[in-house]
Protein backbone atom coordinates (compact mmCIF):
# COMPACT_ATOMS: atom_id res chain seq x y z
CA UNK A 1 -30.51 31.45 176.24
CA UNK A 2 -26.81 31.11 175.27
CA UNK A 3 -26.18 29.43 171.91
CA UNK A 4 -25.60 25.12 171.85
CA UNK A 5 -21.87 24.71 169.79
CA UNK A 6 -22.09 21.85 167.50
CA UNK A 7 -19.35 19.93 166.56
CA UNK A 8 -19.94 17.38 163.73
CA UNK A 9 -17.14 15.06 163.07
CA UNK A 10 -19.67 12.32 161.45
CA UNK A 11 -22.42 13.66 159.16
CA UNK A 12 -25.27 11.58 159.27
CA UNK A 13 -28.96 12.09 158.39
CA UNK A 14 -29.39 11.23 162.57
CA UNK A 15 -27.55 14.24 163.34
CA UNK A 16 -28.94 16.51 160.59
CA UNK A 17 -32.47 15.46 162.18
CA UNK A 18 -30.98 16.43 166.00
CA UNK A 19 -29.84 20.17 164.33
CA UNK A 20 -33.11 20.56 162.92
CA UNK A 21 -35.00 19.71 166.12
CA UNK A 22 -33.00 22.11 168.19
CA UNK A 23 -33.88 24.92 166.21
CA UNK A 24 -37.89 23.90 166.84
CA UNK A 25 -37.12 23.66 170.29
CA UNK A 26 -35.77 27.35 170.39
CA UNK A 27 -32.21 26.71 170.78
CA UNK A 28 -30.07 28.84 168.70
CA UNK A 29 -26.96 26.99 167.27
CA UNK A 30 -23.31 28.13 166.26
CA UNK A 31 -21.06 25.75 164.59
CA UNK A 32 -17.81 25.04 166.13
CA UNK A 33 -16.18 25.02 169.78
CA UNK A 34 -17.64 27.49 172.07
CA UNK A 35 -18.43 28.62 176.19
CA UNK A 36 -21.64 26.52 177.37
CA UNK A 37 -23.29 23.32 176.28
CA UNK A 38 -21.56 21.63 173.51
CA UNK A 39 -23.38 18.55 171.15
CA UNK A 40 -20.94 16.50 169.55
CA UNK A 41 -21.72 14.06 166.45
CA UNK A 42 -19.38 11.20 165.92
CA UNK A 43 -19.63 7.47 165.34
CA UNK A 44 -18.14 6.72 169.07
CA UNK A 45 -17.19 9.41 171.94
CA UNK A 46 -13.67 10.17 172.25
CA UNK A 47 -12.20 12.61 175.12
CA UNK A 48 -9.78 13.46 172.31
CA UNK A 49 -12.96 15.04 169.61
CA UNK A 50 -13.13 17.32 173.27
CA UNK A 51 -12.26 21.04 172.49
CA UNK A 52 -10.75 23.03 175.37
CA UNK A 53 -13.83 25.16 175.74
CA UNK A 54 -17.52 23.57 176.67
CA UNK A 55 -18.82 22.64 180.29
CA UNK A 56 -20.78 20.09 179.17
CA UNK A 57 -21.56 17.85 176.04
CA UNK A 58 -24.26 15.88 174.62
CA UNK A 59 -22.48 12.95 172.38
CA UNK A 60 -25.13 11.50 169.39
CA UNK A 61 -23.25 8.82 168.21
CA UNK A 62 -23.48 6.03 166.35
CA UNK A 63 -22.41 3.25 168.69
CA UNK A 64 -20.61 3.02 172.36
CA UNK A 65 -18.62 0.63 174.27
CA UNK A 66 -19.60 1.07 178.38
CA UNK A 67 -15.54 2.38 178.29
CA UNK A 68 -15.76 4.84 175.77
CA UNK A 69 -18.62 6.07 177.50
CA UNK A 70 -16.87 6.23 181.49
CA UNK A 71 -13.83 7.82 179.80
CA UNK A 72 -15.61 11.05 178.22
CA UNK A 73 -17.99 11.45 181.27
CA UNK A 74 -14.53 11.29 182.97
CA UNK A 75 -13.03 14.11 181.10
CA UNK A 76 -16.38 16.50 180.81
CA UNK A 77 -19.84 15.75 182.68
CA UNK A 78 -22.28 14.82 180.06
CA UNK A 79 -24.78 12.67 178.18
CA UNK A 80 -24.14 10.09 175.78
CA UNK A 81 -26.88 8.83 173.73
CA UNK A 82 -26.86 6.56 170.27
CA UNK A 83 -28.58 8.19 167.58
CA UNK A 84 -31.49 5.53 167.28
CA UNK A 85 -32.48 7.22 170.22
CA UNK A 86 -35.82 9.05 169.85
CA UNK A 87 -35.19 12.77 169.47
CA UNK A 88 -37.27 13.75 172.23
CA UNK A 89 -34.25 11.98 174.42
CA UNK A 90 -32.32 13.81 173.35
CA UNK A 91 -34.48 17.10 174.03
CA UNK A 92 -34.45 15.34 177.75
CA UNK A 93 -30.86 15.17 177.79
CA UNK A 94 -30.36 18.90 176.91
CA UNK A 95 -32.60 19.90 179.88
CA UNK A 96 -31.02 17.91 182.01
CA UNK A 97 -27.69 18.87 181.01
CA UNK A 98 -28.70 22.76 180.87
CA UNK A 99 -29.92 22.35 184.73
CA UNK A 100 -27.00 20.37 185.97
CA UNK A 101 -28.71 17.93 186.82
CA UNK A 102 -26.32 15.15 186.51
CA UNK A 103 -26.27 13.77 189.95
CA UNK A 104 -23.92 11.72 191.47
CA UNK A 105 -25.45 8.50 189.55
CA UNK A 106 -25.65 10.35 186.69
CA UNK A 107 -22.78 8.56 185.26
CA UNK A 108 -24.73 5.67 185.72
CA UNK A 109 -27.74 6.61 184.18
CA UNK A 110 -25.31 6.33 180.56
CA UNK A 111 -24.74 3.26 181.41
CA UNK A 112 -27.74 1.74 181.78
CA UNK A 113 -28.31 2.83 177.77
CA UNK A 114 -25.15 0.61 177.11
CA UNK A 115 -24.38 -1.94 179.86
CA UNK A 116 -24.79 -5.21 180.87
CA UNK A 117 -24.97 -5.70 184.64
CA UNK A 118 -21.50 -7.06 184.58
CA UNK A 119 -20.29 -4.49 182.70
CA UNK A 120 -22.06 -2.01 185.03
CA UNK A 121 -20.14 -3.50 188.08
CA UNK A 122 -16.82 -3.67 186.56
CA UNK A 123 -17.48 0.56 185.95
CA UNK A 124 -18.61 0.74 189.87
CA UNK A 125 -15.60 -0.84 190.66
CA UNK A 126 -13.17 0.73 189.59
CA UNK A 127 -14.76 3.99 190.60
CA UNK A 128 -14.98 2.74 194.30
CA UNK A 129 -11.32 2.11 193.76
CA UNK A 130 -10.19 5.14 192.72
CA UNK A 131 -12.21 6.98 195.44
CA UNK A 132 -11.07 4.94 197.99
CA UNK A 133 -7.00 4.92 196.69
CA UNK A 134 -7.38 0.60 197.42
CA UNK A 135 -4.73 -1.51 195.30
CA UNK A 136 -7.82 -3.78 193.68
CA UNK A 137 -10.90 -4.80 194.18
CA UNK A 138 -13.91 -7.47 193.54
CA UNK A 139 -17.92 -7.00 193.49
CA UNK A 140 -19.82 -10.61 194.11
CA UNK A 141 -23.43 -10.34 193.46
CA UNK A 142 -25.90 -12.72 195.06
CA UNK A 143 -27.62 -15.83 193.32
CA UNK A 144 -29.99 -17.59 195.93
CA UNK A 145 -27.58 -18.78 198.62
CA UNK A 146 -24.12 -17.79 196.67
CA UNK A 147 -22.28 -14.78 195.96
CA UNK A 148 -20.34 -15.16 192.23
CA UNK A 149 -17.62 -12.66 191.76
CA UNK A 150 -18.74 -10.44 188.62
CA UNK A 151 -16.23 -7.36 188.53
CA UNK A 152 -12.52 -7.81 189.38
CA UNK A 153 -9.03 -7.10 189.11
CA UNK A 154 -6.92 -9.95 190.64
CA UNK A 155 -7.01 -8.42 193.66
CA UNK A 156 -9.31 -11.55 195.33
CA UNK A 157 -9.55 -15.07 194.63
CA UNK A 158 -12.45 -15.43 191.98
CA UNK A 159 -13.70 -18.25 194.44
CA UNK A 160 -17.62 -18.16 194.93
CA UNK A 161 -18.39 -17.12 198.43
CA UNK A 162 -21.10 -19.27 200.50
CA UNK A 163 -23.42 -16.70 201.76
CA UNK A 164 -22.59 -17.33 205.16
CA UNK A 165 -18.91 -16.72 204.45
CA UNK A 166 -19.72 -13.33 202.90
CA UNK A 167 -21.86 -12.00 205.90
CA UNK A 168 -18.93 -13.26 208.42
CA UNK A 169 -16.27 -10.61 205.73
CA UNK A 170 -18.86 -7.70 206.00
CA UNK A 171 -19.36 -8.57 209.98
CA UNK A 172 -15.35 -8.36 210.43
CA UNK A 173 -14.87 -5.25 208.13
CA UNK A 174 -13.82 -6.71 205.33
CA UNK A 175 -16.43 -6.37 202.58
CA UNK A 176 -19.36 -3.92 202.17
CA UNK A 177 -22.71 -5.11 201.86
CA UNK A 178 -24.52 -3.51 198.72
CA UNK A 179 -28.09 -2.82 198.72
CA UNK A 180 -28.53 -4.36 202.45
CA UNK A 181 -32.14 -4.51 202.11
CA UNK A 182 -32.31 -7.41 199.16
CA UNK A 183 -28.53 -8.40 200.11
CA UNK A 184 -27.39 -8.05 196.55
CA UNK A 185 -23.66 -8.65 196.60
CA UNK A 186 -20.54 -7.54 198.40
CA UNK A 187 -17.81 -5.07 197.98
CA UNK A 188 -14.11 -6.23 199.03
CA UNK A 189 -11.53 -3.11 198.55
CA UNK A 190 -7.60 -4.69 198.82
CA UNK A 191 -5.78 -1.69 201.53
CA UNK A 192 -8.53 1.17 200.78
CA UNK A 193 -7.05 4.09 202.00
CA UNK A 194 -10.32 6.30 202.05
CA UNK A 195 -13.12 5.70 205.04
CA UNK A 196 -15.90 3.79 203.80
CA UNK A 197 -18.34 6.90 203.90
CA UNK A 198 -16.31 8.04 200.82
CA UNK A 199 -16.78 5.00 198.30
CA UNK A 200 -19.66 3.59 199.18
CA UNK A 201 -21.49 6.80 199.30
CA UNK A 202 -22.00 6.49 195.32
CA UNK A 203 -23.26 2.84 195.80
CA UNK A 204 -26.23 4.20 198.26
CA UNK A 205 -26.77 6.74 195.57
CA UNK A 206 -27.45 4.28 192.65
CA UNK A 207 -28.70 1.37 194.73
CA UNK A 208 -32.18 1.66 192.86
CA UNK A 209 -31.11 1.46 189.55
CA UNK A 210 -28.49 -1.19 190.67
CA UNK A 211 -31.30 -3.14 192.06
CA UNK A 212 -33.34 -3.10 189.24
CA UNK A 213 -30.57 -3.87 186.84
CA UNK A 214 -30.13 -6.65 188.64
CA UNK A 215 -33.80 -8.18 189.17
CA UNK A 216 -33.80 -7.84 185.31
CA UNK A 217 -31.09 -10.33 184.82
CA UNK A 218 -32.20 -12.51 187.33
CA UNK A 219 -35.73 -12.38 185.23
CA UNK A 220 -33.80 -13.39 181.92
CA UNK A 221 -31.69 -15.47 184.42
CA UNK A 222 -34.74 -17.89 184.51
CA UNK A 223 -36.24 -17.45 181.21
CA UNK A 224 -32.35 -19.00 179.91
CA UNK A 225 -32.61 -21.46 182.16
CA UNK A 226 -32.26 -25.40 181.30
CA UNK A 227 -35.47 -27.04 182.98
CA UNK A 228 -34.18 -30.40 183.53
CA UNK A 229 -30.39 -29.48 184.33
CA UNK A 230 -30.37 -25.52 185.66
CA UNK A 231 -27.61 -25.34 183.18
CA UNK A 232 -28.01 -22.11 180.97
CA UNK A 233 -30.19 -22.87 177.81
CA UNK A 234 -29.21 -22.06 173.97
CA UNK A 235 -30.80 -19.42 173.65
CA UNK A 236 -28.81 -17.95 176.53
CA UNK A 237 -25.57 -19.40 174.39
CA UNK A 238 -26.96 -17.87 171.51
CA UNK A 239 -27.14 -14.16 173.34
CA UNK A 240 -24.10 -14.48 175.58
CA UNK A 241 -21.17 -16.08 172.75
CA UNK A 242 -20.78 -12.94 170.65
CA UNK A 243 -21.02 -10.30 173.86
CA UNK A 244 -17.80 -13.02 174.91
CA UNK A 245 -16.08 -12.78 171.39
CA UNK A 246 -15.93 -9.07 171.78
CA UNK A 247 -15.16 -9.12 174.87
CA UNK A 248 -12.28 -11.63 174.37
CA UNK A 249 -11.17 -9.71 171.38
CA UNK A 250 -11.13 -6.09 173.14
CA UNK A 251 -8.66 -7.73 175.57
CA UNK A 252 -7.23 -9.45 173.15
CA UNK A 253 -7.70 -12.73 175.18
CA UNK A 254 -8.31 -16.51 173.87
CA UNK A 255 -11.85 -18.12 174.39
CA UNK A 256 -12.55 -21.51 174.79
CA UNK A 257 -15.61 -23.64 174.06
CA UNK A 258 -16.27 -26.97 175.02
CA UNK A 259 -19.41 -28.79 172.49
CA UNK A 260 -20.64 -32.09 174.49
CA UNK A 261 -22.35 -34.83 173.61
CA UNK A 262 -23.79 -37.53 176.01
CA UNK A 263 -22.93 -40.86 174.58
CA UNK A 264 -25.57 -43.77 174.05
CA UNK A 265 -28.11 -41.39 175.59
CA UNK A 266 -30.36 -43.46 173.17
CA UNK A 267 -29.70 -46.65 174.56
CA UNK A 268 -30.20 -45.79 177.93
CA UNK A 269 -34.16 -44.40 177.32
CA UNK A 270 -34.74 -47.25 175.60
CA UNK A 271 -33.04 -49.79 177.99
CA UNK A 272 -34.09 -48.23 180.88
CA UNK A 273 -36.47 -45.24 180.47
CA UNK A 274 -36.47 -41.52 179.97
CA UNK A 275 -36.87 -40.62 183.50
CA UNK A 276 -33.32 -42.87 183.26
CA UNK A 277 -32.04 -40.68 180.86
CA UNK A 278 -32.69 -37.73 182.34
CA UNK A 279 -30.98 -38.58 185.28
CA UNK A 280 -28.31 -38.89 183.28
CA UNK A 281 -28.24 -35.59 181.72
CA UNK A 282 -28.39 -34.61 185.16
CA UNK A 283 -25.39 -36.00 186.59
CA UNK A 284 -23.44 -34.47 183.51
CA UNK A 285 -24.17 -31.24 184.35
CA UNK A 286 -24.00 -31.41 187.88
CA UNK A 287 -20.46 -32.89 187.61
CA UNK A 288 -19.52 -30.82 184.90
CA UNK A 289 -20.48 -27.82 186.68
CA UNK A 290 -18.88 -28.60 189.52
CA UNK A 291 -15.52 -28.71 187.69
CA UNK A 292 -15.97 -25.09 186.07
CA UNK A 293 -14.51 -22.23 187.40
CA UNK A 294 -16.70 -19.05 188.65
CA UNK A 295 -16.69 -17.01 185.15
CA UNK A 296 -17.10 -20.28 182.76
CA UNK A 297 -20.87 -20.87 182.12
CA UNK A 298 -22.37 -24.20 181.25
CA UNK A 299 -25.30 -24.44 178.93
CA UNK A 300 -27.47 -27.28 177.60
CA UNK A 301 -27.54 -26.96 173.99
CA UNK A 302 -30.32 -29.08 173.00
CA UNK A 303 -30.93 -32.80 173.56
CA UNK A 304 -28.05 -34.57 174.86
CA UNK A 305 -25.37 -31.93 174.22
CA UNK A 306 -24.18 -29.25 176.12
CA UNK A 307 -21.37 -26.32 176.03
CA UNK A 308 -19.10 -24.56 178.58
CA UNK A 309 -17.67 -21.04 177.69
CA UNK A 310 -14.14 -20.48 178.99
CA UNK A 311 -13.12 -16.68 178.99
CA UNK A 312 -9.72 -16.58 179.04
CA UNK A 313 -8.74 -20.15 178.42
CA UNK A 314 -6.77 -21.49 175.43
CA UNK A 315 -7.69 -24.41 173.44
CA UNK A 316 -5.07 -26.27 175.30
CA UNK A 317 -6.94 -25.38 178.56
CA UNK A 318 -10.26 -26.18 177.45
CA UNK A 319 -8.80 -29.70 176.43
CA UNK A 320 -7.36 -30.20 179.69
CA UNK A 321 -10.71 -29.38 181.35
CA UNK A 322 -12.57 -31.89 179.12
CA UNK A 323 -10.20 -34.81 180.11
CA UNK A 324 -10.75 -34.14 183.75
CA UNK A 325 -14.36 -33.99 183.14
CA UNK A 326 -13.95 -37.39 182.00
CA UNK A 327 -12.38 -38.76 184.45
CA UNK A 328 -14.98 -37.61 186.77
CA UNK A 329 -17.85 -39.06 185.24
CA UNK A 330 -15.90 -42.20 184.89
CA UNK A 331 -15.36 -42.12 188.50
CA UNK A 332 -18.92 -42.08 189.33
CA UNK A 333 -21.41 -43.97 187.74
CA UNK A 334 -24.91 -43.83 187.92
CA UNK A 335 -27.05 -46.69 189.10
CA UNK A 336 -29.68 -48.01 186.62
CA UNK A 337 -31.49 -50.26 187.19
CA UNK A 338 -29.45 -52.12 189.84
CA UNK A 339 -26.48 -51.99 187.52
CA UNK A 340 -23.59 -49.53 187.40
CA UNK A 341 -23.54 -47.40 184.18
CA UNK A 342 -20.11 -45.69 182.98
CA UNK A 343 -21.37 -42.10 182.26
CA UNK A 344 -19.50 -41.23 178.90
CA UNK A 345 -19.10 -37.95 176.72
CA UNK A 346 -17.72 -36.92 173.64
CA UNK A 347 -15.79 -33.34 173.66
CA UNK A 348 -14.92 -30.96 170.73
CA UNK A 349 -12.73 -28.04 171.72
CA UNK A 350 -12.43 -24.68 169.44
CA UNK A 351 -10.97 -21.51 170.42
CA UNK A 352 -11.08 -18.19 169.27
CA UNK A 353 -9.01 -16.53 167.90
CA UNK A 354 -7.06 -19.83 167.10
CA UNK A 355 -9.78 -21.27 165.19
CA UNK A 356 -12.23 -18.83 164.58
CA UNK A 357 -12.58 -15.39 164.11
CA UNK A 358 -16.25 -14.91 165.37
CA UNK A 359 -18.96 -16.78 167.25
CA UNK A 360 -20.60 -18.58 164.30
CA UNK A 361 -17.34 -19.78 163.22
CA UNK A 362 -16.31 -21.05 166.65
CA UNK A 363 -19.45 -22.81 167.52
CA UNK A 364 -18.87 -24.73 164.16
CA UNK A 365 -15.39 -25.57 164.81
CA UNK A 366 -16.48 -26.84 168.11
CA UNK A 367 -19.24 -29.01 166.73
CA UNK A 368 -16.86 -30.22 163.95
CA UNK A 369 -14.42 -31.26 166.69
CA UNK A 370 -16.95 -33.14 168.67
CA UNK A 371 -18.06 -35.09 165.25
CA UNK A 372 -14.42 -36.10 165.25
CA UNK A 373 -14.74 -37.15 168.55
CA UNK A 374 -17.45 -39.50 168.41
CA UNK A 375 -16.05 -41.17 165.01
CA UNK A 376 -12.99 -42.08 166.75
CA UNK A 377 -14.64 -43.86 169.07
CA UNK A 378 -16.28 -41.24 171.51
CA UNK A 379 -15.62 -40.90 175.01
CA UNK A 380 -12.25 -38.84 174.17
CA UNK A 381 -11.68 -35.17 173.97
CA UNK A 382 -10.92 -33.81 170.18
CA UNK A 383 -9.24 -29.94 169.44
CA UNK A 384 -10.11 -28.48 166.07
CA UNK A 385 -7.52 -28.57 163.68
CA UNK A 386 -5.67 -25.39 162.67
């Protein structure tokens, strides 16, 4: 058996346990670049820690972003795994590696280690485009009757797509239908150049592991979900703002949040009732959703409050979106018992990295914003101060 070269460029007690288990397993080791199966220790992969020799490499690091991962399986097949892996993984890995048995989802198979769904697209995606030479592209994935657009370069409107709409695209040729038998999502390639046997030949390949991916979002889907309202919950806040800070941050992109408050919920369940006040809550997020776009998400904080998360957006356009919203509640006011009500709200706007430099930090700019709100009066839409 031809000796594994090891290449440690972050000593850590994970990787002095990984040399010590190759030697049990009966692999010899030499230290440095080499012919054959290379492991590389280091706190991220990098194509550039890549020697010119090696056919394939098993990374142990420390942590990963899903990019850092595509872009050394790019350079050199491989496996990435993070060192709070068990060893025996990494024993699997080896095999694996040793057999070439990589696969044409194999690529995918890191990912699933590292990736949210999303972020799993977004990698599909721009590997259909490259196979298929297109100018851009979009993947919308299915929820009940809609498809949402998840991964996507500008290339199509970020519009959701009725379900009937998307069936009529893949019926003309336009779109590709992933995973046909649970109708996952759709596939829309601007000017591909490449027949579809070429790109979508990787998507038939991975279609169970997409498919499962997916079924376990839609299982967290529920358990984030708002009873009353369908609006996200805060524990789904609680998970998703700091994946959207580092996101926003990586891109180095503003993000906007929007902290609500119902007023004179109070008044109304005591007036009126709580089934009265909870059709309240229900028109605000029904209207307020209605006025996000596709990638903001509305959650229901607790009570009478809620939030929206604005990728993208500055403070300036979260405010703007909080006046409209508004407006639009002014414009339609609920019926209780036999008399109009004026639905009201109180907004505080934060955005990062204008007013915060983490999630924590901009929730609590947020909620400080929305105090100011309601002690001016509510009903008014209040930025947090510099």
């Amino acid at each position: 058996m031809p000796p594994i070269q090891w290449l440690d460029y972050q000593p850590t007690p994970a990787g002095a346990a990984l040399r010590a288990a190759l030697a049990t397993w009966g692999h010899a080791v030499a230290t440095g670049p080499g012919p054959g199966t290379l492991v590389v220790v280091a706190e991220r992969p990098d194509p550039r820690l890549l020697p010119p020799e090696g056919t394939e490499v098993l990374w142990w690091v420390e942590r990963a972003e899903p990019e850092e991962v595509s872009a050394v399986l790019g350079a050199r097949p491989g496996w990435v795994l993070l060192q709070d892996r068990p060893l025996e993984a990494a024993r699997q890995a080896l095999l694996h590696l040793r057999q070439r048995d990589l696969g044409s989802e194999g690529w995918l198979r890191q990912m699933m280690h590292l990736a949210s769904l999303e972020e799993l697209l977004r990698l599909a995606l721009d590997r259909a485009v490259r196979q298929s030479g297109a100018r851009g592209g979009a993947i919308w994935l299915r929820r009940e009757q809609t498809f949402f657009q998840l991964a996507g370069d500008g290339a199509f409107p970020e519009a959701p797509l009725p379900r009937q709409e998307a069936a009529d695209l893949v019926r003309r040729g336009e779109a590709f239908l992933l995973a046909p038998s649970e109708q996952l999502g759709i596939l829309r390639l601007l000017a591909p150049k490449a027949p579809p046997e070429v790109f979508l030949r990787g998507f038939d390949d991975m279609e169970p592991l997409l498919v499962s991916a997916w079924r376990l979002e839609e299982s967290r889907a529920l358990s984030f979900k708002d009873d009353l309202t369908v609006a996200q919950n805060r524990r789904c806040l609680e998970a998703e703002l700091p994946r959207a800070v580092r996101a926003a941050a990586a891109k180095e992109e503003s993000l906007a949040l929007l902290f609500l408050d119902v007023d004179d919920l109070k008044q109304v369940n005591s007036r009126h009732g709580h089934p009265a006040g909870s059709h309240l809550l229900e028109a605000v997020a029904r209207i307020a959703q209605r006025l996000c776009r596709a990638h903001d998400r509305l959650y229901r904080y607790g009570g009478d409050e809620f939030c929206i998360l604005m990728p993208a957006t500055s403070a300036q356009g979260a405010w703007k979106l909080g006046e409209r919203l508004l407006q639009s509640l002014r414009a339609h006011p609920l019926d209780l018992g036999g008399a109009p009500h004026t639905i009201s709200v109180s907004v505080g706007v934060a955005a990062f990295p204008e007013h915060a430099d983490g999630a924590g930090r901009l929730l609590e700019q947020a909620d400080l914003a929305l105090f100011q709100a309601k002690q001016q009066g509510k009903g008014q839409v209040v930025v947090a101060p510099l």
